[in-house]
Protein backbone atom coordinates (compact mmCIF):
# COMPACT_ATOMS: atom_id res chain seq x y z
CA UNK A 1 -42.19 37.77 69.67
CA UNK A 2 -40.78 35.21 67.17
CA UNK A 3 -37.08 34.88 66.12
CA UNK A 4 -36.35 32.97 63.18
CA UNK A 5 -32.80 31.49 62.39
CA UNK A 6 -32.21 30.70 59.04
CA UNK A 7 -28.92 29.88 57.24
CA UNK A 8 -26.77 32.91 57.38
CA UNK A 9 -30.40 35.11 58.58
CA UNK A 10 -32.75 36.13 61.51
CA UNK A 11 -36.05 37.31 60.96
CA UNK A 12 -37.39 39.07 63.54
CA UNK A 13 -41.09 41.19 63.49
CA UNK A 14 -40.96 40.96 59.54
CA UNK A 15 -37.60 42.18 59.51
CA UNK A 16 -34.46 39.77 57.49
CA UNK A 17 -31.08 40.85 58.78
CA UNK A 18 -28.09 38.88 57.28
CA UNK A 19 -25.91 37.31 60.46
CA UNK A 20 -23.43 34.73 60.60
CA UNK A 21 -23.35 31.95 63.30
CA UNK A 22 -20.25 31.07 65.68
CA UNK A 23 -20.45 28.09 68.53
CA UNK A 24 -17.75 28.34 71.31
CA UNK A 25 -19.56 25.90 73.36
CA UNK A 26 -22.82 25.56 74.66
CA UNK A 27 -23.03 29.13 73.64
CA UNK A 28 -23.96 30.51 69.63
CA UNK A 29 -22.74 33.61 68.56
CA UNK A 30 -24.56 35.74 66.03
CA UNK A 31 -23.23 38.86 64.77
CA UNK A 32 -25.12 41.36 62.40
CA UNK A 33 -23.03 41.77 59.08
CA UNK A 34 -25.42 44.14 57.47
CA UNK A 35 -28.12 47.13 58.00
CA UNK A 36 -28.94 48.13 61.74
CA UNK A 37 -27.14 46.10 63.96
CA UNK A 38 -24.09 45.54 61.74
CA UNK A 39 -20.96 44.52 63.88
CA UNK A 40 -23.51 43.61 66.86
CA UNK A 41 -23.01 40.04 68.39
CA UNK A 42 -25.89 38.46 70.15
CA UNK A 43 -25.02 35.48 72.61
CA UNK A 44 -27.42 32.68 73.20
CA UNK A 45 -26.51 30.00 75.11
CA UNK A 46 -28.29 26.69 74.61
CA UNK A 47 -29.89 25.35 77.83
CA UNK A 48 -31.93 22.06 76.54
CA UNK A 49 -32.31 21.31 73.00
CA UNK A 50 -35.57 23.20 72.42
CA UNK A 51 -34.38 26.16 74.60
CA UNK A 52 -31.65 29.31 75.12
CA UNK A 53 -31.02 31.82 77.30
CA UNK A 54 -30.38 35.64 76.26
CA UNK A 55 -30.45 38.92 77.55
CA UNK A 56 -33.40 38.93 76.59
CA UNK A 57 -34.56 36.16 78.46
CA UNK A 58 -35.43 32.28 77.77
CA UNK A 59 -36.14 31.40 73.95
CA UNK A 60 -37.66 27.94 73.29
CA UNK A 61 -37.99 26.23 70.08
CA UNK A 62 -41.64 25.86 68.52
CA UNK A 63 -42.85 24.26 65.67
């Protein structure tokens, strides 16, 4: 699955959600301010510069 982070968006599986993005620090915080998920925070701490760990599990970058 892909996750794309854009300026105040994700896209995920074709679907744009507007978020906005919050460091406290090694960790981002994105919360949902619209649709679905609004009010939803997602934590993703940042464990190399291409990588992150979630819930989820390990995200890395690709280009």
């Amino acid at each position: 699955m892909t996750i794309t982070f854009r300026d105040g968006e994700t896209e995920t599986l074709g679907v744009i959600e507007k978020v906005k993005y919050e460091m406290e620090g090694r960790d981002v915080l994105v919360t949902y301010v619209s649709e679905f998920a609004e009010g939803m925070t997602m934590r993703y701490t940042m464990t190399g510069p291409n990588t992150a760990r979630t819930e989820m599990g390990t995200l890395r970058q690709i280009n």
